[in-house]
N, C-alpha and C. Protein backbone atom coordinates (compact mmCIF):
# COMPACT_ATOMS: atom_id res chain seq x y z
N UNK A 1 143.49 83.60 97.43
CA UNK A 1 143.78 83.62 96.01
C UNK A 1 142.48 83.78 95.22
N UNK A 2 142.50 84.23 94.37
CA UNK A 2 141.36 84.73 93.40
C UNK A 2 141.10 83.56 92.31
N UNK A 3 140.16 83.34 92.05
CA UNK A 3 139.87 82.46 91.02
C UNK A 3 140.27 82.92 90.01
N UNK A 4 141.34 82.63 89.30
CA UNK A 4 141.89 83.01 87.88
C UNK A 4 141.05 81.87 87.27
N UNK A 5 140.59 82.15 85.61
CA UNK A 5 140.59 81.05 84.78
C UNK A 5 141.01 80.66 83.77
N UNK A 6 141.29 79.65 83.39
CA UNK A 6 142.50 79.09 82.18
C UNK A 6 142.12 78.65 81.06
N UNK A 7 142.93 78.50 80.38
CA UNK A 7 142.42 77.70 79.29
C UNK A 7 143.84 77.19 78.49
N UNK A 8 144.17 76.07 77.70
CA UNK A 8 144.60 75.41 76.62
C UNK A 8 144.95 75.91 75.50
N UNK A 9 145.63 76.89 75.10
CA UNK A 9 145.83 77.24 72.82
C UNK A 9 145.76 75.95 72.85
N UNK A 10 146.34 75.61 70.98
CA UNK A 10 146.18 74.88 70.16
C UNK A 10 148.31 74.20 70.03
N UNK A 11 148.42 74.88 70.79
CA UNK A 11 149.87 74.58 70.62
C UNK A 11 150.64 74.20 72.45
N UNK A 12 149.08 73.75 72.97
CA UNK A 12 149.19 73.26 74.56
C UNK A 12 149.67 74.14 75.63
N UNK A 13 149.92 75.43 75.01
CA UNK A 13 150.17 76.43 76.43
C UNK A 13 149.02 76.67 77.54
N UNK A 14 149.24 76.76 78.41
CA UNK A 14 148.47 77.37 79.57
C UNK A 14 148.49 78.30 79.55
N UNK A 15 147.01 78.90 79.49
CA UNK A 15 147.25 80.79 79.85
C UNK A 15 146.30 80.89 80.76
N UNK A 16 146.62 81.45 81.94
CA UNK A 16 145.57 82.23 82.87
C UNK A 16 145.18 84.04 82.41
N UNK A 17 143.93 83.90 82.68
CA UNK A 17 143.22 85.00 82.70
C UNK A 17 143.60 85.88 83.98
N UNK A 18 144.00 87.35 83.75
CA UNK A 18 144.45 87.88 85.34
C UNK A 18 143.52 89.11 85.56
N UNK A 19 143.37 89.67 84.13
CA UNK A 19 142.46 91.03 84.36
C UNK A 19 142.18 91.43 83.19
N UNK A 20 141.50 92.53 82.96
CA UNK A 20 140.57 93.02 81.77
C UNK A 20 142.33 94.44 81.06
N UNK A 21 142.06 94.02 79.80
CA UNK A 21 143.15 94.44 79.39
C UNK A 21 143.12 96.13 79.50
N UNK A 22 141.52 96.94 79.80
CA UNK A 22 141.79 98.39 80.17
C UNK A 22 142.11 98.57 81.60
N UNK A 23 142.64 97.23 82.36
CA UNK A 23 143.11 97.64 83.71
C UNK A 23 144.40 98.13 83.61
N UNK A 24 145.40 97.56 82.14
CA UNK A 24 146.79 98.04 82.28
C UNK A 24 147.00 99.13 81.41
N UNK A 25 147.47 100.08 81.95
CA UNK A 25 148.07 101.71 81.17
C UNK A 25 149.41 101.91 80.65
N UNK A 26 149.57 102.32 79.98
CA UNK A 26 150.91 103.11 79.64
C UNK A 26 151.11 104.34 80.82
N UNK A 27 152.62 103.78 80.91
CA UNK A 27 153.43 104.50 82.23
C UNK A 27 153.08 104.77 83.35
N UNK A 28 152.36 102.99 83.82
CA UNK A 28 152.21 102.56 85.01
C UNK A 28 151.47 101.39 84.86
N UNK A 29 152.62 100.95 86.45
CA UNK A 29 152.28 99.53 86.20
C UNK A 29 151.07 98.89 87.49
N UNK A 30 150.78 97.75 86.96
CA UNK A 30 149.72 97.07 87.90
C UNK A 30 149.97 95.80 88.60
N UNK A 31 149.61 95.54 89.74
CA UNK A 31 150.12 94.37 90.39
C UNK A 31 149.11 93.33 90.19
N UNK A 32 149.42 92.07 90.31
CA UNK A 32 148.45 90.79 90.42
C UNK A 32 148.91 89.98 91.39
N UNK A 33 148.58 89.21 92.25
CA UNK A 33 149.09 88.36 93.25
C UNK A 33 148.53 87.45 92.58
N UNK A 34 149.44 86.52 92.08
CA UNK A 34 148.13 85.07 92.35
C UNK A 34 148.54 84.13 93.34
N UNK A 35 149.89 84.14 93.79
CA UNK A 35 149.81 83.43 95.24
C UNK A 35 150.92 83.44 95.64
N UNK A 36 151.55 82.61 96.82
CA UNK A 36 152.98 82.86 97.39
C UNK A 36 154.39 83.19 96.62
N UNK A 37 154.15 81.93 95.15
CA UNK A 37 154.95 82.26 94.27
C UNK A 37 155.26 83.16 93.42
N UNK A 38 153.85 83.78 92.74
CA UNK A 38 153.77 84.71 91.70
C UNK A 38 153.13 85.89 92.45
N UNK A 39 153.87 87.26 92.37
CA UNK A 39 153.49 88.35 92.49
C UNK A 39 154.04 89.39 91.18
N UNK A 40 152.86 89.26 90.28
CA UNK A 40 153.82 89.94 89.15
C UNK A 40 153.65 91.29 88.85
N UNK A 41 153.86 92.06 88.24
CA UNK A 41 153.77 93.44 87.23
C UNK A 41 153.44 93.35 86.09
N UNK A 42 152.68 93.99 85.83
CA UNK A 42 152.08 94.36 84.40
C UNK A 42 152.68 95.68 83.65
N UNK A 43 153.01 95.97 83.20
CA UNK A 43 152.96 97.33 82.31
C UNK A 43 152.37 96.97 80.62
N UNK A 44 152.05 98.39 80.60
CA UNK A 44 152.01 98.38 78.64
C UNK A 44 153.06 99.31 78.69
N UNK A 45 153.62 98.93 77.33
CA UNK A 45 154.24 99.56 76.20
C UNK A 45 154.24 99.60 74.92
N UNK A 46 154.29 100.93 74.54
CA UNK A 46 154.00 101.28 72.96
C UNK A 46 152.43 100.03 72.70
N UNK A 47 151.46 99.86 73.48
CA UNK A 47 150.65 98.96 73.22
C UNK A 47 150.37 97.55 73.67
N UNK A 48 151.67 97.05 74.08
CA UNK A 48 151.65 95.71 74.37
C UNK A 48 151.96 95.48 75.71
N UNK A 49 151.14 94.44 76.42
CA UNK A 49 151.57 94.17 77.90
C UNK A 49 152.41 93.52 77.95
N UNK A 50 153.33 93.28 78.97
CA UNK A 50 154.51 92.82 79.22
C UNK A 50 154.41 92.40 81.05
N UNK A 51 154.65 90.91 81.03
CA UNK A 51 154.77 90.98 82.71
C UNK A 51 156.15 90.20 82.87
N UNK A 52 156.68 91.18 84.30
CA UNK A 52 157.63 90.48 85.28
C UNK A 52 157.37 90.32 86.63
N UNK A 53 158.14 89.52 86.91
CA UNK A 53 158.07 89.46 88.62
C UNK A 53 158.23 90.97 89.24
N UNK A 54 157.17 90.91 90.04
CA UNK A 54 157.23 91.68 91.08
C UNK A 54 158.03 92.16 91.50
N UNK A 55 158.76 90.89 92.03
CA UNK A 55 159.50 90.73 93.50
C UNK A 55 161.27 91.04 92.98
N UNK A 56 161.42 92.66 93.92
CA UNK A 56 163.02 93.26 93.69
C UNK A 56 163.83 92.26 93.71
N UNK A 57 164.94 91.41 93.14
CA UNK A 57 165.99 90.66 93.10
C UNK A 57 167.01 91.45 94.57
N UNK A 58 166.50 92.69 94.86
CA UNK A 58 167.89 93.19 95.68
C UNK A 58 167.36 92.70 97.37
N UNK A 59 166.07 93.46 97.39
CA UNK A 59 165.58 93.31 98.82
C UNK A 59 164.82 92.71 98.83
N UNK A 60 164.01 91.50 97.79
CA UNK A 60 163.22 90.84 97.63
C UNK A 60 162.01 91.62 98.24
N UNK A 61 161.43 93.00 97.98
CA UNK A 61 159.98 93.25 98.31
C UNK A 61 159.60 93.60 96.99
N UNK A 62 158.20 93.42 97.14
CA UNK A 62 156.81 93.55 96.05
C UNK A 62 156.80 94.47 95.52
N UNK A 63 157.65 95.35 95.11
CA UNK A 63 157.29 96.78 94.58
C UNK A 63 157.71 97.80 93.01
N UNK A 64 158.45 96.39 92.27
CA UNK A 64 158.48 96.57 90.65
C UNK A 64 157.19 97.40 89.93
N UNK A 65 156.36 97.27 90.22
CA UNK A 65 155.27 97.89 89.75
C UNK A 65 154.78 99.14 90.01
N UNK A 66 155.49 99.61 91.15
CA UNK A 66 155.18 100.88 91.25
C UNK A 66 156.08 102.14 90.97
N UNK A 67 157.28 101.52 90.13
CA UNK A 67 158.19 101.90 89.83
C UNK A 67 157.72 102.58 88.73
N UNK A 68 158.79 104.35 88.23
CA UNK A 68 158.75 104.78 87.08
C UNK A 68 159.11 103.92 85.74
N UNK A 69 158.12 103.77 84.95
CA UNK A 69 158.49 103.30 83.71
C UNK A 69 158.76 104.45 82.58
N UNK A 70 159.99 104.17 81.93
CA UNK A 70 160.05 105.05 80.58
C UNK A 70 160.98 104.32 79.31
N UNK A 71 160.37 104.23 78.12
CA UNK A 71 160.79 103.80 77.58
C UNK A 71 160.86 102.29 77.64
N UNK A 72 159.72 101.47 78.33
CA UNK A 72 159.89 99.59 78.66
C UNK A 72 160.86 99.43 79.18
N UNK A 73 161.54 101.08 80.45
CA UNK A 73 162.62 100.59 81.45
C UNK A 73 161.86 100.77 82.61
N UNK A 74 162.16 99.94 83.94
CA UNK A 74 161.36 100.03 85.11
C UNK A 74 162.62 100.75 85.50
N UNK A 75 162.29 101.86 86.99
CA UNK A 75 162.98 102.01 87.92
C UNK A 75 162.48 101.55 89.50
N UNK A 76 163.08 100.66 89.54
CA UNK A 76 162.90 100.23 91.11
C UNK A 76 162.53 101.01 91.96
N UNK A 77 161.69 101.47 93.01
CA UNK A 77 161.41 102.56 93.74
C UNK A 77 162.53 102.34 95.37
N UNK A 78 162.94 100.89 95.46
CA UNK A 78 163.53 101.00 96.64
C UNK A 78 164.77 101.59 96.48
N UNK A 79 165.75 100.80 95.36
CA UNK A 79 166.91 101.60 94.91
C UNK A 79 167.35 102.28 93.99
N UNK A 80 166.68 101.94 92.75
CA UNK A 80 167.00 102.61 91.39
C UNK A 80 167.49 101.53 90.32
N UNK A 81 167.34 100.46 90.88
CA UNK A 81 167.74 99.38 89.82
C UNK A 81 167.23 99.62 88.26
N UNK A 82 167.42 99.53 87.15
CA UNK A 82 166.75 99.61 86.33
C UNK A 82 165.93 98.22 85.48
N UNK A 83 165.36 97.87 84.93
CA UNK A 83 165.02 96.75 84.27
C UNK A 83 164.41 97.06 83.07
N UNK A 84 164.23 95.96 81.69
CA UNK A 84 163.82 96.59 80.53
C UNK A 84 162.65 95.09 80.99
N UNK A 85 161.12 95.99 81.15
CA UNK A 85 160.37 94.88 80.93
C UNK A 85 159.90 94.13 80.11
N UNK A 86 160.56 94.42 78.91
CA UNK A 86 159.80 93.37 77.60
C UNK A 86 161.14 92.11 78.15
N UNK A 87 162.32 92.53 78.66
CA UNK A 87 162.88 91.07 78.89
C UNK A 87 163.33 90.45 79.72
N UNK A 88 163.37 91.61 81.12
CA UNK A 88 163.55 91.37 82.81
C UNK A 88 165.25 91.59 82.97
N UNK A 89 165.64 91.77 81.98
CA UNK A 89 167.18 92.06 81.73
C UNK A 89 167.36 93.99 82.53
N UNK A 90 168.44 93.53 83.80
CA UNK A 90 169.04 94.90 84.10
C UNK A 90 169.93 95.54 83.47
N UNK A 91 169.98 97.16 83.85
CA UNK A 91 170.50 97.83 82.76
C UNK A 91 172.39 97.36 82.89
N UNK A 92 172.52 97.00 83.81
CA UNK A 92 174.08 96.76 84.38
C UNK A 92 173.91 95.59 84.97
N UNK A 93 174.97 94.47 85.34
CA UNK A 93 175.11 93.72 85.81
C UNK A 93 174.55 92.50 85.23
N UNK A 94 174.31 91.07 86.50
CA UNK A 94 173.93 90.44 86.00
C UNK A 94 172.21 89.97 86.40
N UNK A 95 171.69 90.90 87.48
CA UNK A 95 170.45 90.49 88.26
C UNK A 95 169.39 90.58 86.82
N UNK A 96 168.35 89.95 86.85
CA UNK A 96 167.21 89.79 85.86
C UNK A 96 165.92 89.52 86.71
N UNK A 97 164.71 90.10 86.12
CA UNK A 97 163.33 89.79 86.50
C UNK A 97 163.06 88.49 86.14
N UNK A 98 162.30 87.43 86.47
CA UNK A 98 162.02 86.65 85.56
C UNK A 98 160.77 87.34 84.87
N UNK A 99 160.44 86.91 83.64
CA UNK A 99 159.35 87.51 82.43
C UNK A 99 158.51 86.70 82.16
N UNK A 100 157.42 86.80 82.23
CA UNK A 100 156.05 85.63 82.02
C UNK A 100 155.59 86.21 80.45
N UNK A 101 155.40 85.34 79.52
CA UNK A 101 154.93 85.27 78.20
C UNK A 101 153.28 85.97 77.98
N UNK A 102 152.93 86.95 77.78
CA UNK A 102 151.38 87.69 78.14
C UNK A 102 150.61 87.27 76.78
N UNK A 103 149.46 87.36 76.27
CA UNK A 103 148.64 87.76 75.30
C UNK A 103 147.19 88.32 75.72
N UNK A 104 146.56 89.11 75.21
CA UNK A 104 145.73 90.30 75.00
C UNK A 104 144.71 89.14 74.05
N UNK A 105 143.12 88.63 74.47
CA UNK A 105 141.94 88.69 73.70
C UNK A 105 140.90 88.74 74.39
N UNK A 106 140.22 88.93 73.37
CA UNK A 106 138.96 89.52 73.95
C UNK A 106 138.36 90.53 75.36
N UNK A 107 139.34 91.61 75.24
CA UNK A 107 139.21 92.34 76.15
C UNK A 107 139.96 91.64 77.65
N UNK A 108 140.79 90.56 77.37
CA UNK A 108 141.30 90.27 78.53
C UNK A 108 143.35 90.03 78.36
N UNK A 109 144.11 90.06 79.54
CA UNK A 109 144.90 90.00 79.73
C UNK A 109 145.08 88.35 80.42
N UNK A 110 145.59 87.59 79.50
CA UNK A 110 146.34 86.17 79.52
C UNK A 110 147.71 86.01 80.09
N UNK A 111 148.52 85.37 80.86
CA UNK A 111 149.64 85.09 81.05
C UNK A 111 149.67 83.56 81.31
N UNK A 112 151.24 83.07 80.88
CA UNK A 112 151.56 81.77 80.96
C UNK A 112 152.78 81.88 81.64
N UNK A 113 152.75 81.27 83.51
CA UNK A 113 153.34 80.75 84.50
C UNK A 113 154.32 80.07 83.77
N UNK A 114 154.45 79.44 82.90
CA UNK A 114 155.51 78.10 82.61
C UNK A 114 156.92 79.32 82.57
């Protein structure tokens, strides 16, 4: 595991530091491991990062992130699932990503685990 580092807001959230915010692009996404539990995805859209779990709800492998994004929709590369990553919500049914809360300063990319 990589030394992430954290810090406290003013309103008691936890945010870990995961990467430098020109690591994430528009219309493609980036992976972070931080450990057995969390394997997430990054994308931007229209500007803003957005993370979900990684990990497919269908076949449970690691590979949300390498999926076509259009429009803040993922396509799953194993089957075609779709997902909207600003809210981990699929386009049909009832399967969902879970969605980690992101913020963007100082040249870095923040997320909060809770």
């Amino acid at each position: 595991m990589t030394d992430y580092q954290t810090f406290v807001d003013a309103d008691g959230i936890e945010w870990l530091r995961i990467c430098r915010s020109a690591e994430v692009h528009e219309r493609h996404g980036k992976r972070i491991e931080i450990d057995v539990e969390f394997d997430l995805a990054l994308f931007r859209v229209s500007g803003n990062v957005h993370c979900v779990s990684n990990v497919c709800p269908h076949k449970r492998m690691p590979v949300i992130y390498d999926g076509v994004i259009e429009h803040g929709i993922v396509t799953c590369p194993m089957h075609g699932w779709r997902y909207d990553v600003r809210t981990g919500q699929k386009d049909a049914g009832t399967s969902k990503l879970p969605c980690y809360q992101t913020r963007e300063e100082d040249g870095w990319v923040y997320v909060n685990l809770q």
